[in-house]
PDB file of N, CA and C in Angstrom:
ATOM      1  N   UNK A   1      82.236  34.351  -3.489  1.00  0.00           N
ATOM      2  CA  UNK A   1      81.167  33.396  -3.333  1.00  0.00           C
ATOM      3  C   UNK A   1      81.626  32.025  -3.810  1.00  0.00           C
ATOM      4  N   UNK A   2      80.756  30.872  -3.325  1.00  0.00           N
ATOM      5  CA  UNK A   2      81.255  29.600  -3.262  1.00  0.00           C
ATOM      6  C   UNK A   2      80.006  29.065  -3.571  1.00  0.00           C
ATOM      7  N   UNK A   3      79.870  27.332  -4.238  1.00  0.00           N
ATOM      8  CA  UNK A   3      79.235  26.483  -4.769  1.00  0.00           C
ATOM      9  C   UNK A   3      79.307  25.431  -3.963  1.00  0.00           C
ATOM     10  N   UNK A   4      78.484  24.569  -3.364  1.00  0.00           N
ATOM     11  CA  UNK A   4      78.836  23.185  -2.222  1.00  0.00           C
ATOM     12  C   UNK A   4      77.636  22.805  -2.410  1.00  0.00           C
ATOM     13  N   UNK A   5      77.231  21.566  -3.357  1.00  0.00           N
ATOM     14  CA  UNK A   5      76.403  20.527  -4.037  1.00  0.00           C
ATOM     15  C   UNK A   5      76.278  19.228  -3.478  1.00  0.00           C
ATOM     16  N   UNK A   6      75.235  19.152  -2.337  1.00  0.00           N
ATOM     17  CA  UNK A   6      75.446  18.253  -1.691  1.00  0.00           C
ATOM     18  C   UNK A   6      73.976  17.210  -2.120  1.00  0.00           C
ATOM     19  N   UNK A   7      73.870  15.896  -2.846  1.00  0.00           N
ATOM     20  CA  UNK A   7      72.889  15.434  -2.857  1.00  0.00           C
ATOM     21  C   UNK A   7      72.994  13.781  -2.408  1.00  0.00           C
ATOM     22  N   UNK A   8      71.703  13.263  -2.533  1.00  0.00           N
ATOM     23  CA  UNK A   8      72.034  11.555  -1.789  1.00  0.00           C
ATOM     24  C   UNK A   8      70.459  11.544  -1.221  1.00  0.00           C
ATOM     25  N   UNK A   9      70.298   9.863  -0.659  1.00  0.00           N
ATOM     26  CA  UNK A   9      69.059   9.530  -1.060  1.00  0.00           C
ATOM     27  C   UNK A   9      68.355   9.268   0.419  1.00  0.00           C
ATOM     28  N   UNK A  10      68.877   9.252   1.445  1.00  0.00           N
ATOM     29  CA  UNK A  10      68.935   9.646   2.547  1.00  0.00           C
ATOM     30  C   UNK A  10      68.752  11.144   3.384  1.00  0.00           C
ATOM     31  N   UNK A  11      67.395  10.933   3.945  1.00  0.00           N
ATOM     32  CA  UNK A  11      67.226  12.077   4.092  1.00  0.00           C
ATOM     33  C   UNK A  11      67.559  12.682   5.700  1.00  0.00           C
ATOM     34  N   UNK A  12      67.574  12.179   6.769  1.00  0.00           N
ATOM     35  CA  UNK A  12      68.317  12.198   7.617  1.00  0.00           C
ATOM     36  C   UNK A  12      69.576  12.251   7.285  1.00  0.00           C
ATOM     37  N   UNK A  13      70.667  12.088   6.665  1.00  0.00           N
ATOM     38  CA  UNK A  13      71.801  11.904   6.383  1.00  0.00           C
ATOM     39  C   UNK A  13      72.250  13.341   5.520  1.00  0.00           C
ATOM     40  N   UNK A  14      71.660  13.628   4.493  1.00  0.00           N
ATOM     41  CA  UNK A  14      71.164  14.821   3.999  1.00  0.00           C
ATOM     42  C   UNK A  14      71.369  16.263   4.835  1.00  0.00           C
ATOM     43  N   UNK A  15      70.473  15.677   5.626  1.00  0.00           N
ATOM     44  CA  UNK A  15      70.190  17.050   6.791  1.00  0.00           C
ATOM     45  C   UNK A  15      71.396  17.467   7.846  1.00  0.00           C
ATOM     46  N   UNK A  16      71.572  15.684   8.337  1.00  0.00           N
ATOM     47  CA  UNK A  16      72.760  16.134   8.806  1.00  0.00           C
ATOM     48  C   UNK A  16      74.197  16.662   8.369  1.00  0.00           C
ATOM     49  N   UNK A  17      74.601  16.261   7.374  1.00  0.00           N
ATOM     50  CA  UNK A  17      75.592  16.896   6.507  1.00  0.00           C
ATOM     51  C   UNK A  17      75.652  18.595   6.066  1.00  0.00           C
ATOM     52  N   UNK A  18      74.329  18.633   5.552  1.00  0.00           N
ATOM     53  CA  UNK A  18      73.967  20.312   5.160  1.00  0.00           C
ATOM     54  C   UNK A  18      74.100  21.464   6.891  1.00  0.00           C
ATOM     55  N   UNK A  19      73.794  20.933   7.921  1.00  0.00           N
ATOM     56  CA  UNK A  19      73.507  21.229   8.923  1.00  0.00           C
ATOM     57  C   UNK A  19      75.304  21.818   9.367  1.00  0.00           C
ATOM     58  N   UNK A  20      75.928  20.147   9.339  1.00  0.00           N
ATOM     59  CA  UNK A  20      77.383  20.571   9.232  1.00  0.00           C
ATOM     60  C   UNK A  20      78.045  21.354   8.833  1.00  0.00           C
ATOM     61  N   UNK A  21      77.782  21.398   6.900  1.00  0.00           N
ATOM     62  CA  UNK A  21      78.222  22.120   6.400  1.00  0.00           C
ATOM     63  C   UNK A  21      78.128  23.400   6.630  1.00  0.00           C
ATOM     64  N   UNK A  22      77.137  24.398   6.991  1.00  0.00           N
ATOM     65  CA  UNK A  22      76.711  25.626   7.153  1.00  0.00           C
ATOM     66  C   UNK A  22      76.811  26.237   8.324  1.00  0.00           C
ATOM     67  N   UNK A  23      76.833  25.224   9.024  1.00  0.00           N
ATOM     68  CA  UNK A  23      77.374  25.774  10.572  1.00  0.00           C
ATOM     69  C   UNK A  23      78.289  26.957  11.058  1.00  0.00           C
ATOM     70  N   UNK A  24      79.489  26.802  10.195  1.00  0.00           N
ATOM     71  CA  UNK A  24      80.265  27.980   9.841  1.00  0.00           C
ATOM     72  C   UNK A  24      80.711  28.800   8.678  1.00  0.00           C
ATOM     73  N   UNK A  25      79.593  29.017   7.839  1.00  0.00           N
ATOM     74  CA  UNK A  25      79.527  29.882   6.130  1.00  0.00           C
ATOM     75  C   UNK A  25      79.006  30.966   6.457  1.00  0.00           C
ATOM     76  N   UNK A  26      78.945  31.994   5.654  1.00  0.00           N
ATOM     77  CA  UNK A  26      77.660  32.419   5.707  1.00  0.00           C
ATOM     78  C   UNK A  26      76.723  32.540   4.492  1.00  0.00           C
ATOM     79  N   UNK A  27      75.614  31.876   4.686  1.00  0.00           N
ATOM     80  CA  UNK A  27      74.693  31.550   3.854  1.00  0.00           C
ATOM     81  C   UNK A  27      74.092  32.371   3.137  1.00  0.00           C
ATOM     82  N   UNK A  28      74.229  32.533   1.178  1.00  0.00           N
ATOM     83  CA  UNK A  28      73.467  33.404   0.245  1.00  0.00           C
ATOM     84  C   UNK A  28      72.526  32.604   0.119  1.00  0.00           C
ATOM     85  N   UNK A  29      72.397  32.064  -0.584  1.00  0.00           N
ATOM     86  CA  UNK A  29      71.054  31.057  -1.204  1.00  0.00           C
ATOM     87  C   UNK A  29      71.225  29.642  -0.817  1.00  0.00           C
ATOM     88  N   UNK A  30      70.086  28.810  -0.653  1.00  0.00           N
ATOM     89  CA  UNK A  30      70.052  27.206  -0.606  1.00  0.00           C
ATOM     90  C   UNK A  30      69.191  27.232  -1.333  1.00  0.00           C
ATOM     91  N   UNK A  31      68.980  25.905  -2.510  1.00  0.00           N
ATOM     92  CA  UNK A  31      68.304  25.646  -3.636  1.00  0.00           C
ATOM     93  C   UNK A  31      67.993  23.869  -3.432  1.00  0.00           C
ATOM     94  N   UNK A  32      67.034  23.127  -3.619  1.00  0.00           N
ATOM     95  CA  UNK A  32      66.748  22.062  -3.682  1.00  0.00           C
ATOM     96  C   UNK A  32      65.681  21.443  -5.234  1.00  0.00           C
ATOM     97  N   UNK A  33      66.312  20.305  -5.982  1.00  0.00           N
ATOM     98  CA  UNK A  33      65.698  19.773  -6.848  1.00  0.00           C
ATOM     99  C   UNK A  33      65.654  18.115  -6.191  1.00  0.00           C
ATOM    100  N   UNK A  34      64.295  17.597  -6.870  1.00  0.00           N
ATOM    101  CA  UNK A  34      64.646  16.077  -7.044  1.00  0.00           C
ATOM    102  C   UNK A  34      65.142  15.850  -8.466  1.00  0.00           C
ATOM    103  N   UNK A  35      65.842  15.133  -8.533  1.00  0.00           N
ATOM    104  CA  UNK A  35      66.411  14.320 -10.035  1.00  0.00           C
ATOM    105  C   UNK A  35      66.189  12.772  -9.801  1.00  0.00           C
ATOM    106  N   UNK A  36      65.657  12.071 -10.823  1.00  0.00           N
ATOM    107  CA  UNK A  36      65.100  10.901 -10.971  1.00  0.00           C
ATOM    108  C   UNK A  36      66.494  10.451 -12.171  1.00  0.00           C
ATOM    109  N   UNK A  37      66.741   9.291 -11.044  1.00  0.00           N
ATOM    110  CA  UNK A  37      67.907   8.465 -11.949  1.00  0.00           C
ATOM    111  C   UNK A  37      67.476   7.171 -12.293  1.00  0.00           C
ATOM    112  N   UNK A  38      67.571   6.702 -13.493  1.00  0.00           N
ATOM    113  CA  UNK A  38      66.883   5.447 -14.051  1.00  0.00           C
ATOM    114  C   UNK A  38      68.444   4.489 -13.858  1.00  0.00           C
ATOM    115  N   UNK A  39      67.914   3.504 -13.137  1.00  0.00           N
ATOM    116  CA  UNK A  39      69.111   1.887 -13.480  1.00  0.00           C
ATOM    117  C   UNK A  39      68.509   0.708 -13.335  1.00  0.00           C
ATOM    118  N   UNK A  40      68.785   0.653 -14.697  1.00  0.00           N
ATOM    119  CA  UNK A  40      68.663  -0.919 -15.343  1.00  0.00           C
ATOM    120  C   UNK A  40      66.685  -0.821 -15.323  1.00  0.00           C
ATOM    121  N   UNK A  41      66.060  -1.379 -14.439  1.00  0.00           N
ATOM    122  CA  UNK A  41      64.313  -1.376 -14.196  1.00  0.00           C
ATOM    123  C   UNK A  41      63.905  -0.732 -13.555  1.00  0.00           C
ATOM    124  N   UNK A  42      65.048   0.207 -12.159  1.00  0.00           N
ATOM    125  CA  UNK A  42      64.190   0.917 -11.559  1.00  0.00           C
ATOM    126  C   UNK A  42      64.414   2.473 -10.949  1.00  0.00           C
ATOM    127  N   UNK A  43      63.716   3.044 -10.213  1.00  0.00           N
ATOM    128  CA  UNK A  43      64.121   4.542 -10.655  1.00  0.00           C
ATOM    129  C   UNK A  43      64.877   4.808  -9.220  1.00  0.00           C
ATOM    130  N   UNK A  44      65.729   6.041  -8.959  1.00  0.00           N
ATOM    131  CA  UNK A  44      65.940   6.305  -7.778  1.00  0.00           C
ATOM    132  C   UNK A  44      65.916   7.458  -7.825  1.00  0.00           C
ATOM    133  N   UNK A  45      65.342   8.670  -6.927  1.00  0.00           N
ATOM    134  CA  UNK A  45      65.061   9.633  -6.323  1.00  0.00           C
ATOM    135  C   UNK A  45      65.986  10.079  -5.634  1.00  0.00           C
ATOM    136  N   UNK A  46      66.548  10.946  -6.203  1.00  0.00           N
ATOM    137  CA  UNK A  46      68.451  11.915  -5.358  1.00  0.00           C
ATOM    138  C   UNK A  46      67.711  13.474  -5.622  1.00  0.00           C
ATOM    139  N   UNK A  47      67.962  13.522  -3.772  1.00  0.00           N
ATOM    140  CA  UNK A  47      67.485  15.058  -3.727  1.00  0.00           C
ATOM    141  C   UNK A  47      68.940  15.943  -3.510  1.00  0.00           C
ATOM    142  N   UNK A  48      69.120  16.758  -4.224  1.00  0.00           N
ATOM    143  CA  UNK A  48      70.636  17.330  -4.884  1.00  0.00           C
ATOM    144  C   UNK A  48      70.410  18.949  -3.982  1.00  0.00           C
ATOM    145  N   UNK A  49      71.021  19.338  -3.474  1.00  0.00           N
ATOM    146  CA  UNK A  49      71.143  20.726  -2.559  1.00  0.00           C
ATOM    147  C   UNK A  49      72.292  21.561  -3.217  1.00  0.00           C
ATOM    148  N   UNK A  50      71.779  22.643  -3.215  1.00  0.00           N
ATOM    149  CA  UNK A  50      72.876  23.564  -4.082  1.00  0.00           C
ATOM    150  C   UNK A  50      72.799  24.644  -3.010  1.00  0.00           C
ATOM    151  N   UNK A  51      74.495  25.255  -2.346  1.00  0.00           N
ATOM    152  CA  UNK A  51      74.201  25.925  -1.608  1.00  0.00           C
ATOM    153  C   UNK A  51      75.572  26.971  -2.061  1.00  0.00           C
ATOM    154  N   UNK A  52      74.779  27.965  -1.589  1.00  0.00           N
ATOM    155  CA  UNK A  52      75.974  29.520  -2.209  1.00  0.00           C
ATOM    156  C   UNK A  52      75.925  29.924  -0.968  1.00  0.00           C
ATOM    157  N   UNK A  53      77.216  30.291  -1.132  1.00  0.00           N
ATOM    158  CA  UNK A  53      77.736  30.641   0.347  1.00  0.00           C
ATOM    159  C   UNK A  53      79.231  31.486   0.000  1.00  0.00           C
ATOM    160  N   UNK A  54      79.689  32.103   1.390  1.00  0.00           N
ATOM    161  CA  UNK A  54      81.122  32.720   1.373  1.00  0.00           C
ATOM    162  C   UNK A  54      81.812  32.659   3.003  1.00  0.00           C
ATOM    163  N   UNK A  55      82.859  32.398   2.717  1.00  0.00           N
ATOM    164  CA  UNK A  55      83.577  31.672   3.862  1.00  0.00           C
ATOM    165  C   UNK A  55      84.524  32.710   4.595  1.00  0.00           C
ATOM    166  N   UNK A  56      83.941  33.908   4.908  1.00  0.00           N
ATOM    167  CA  UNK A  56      84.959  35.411   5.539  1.00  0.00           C
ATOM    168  C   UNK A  56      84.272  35.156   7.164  1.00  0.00           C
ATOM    169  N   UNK A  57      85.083  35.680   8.117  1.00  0.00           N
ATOM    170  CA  UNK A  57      85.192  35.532   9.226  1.00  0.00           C
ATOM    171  C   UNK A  57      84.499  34.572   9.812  1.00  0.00           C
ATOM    172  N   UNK A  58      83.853  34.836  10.474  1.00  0.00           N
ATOM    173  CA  UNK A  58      82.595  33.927  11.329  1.00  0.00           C
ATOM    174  C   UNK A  58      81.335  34.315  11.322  1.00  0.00           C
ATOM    175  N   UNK A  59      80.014  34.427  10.525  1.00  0.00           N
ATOM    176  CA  UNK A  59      79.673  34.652  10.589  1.00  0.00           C
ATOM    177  C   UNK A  59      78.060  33.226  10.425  1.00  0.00           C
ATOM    178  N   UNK A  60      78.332  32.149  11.218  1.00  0.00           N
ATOM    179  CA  UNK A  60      77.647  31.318  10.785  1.00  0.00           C
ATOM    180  C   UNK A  60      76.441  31.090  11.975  1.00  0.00           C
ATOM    181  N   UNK A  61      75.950  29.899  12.290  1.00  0.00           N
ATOM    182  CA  UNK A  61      74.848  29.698  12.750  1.00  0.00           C
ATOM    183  C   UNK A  61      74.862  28.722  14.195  1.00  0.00           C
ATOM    184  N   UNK A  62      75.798  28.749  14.881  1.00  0.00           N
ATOM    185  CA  UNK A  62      76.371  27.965  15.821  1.00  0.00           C
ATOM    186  C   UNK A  62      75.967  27.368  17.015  1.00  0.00           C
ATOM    187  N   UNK A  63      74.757  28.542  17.476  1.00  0.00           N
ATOM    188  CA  UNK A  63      73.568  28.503  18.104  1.00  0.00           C
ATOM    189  C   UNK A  63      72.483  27.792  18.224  1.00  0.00           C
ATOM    190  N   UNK A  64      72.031  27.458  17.104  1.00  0.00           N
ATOM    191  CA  UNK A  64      71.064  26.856  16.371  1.00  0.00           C
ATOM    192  C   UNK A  64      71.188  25.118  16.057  1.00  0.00           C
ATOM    193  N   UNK A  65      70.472  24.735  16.500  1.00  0.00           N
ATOM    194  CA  UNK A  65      70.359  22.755  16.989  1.00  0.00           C
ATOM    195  C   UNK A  65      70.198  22.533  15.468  1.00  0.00           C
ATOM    196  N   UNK A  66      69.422  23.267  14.588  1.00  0.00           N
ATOM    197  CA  UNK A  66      69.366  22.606  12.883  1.00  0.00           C
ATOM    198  C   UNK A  66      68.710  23.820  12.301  1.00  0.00           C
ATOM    199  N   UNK A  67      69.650  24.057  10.770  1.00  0.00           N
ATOM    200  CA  UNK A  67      69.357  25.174  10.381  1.00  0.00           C
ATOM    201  C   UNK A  67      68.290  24.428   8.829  1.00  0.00           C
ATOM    202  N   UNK A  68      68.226  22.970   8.346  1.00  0.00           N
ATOM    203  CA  UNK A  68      67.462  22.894   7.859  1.00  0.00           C
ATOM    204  C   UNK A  68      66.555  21.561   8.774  1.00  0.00           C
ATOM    205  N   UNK A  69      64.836  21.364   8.262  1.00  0.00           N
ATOM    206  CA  UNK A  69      64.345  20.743   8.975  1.00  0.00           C
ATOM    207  C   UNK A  69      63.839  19.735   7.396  1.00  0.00           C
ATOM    208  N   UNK A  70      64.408  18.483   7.057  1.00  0.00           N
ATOM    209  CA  UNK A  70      63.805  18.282   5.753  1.00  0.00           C
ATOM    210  C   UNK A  70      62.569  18.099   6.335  1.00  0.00           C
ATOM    211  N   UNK A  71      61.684  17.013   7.103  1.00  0.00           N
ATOM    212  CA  UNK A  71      60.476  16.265   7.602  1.00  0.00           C
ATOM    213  C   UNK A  71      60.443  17.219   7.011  1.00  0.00           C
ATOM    214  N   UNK A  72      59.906  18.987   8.006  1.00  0.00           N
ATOM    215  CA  UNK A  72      59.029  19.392   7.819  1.00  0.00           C
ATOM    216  C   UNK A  72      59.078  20.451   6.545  1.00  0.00           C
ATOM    217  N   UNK A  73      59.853  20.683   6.101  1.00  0.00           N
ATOM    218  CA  UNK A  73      60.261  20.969   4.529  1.00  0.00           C
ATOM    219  C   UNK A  73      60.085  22.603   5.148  1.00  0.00           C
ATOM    220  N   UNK A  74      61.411  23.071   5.911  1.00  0.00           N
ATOM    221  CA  UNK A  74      61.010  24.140   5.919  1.00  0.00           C
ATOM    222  C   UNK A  74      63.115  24.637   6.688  1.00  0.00           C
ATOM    223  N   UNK A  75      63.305  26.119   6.381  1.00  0.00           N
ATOM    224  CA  UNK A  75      64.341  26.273   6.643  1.00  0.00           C
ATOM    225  C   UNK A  75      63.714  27.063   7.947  1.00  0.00           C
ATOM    226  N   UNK A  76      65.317  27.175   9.172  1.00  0.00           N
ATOM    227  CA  UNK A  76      65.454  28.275   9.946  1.00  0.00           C
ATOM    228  C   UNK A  76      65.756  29.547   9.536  1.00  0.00           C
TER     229      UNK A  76
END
């Protein structure tokens, strides 16, 4: 098993990356937090993705146009 921590403040950008990434894993768990980062006066909001996964043959999702949907806050 494997660890791939993908976060950033962009949420289209987000999606598309995670989408990438998983395309060819195969997926144990995906986990999502917000973390609130303070600089200098003001705050910024980084939504951080924690994804467990293992990388043996092919067994990924290739089919599938998007395996997460943030808008609608919901996985395939």
């Amino acid at each position: 098993m494997k660890i791939k921590i993908i976060r950033g403040t962009n949420v289209e950008k987000l999606e598309s990356e995670i989408n990438e990434f998983i395309k060819d894993k195969c997926i144990i768990k995906i986990n999502h937090e917000i973390v609130t980062s303070r600089l200098y006066d003001r705050s910024v909001n980084i939504l951080v993705f924690i994804i467990l996964y293992d990388e043996y043959n092919h067994c990924g999702y290739l089919e599938l146009d998007s395996i997460l949907d943030l808008k609608n806050d919901k996985t395939n």
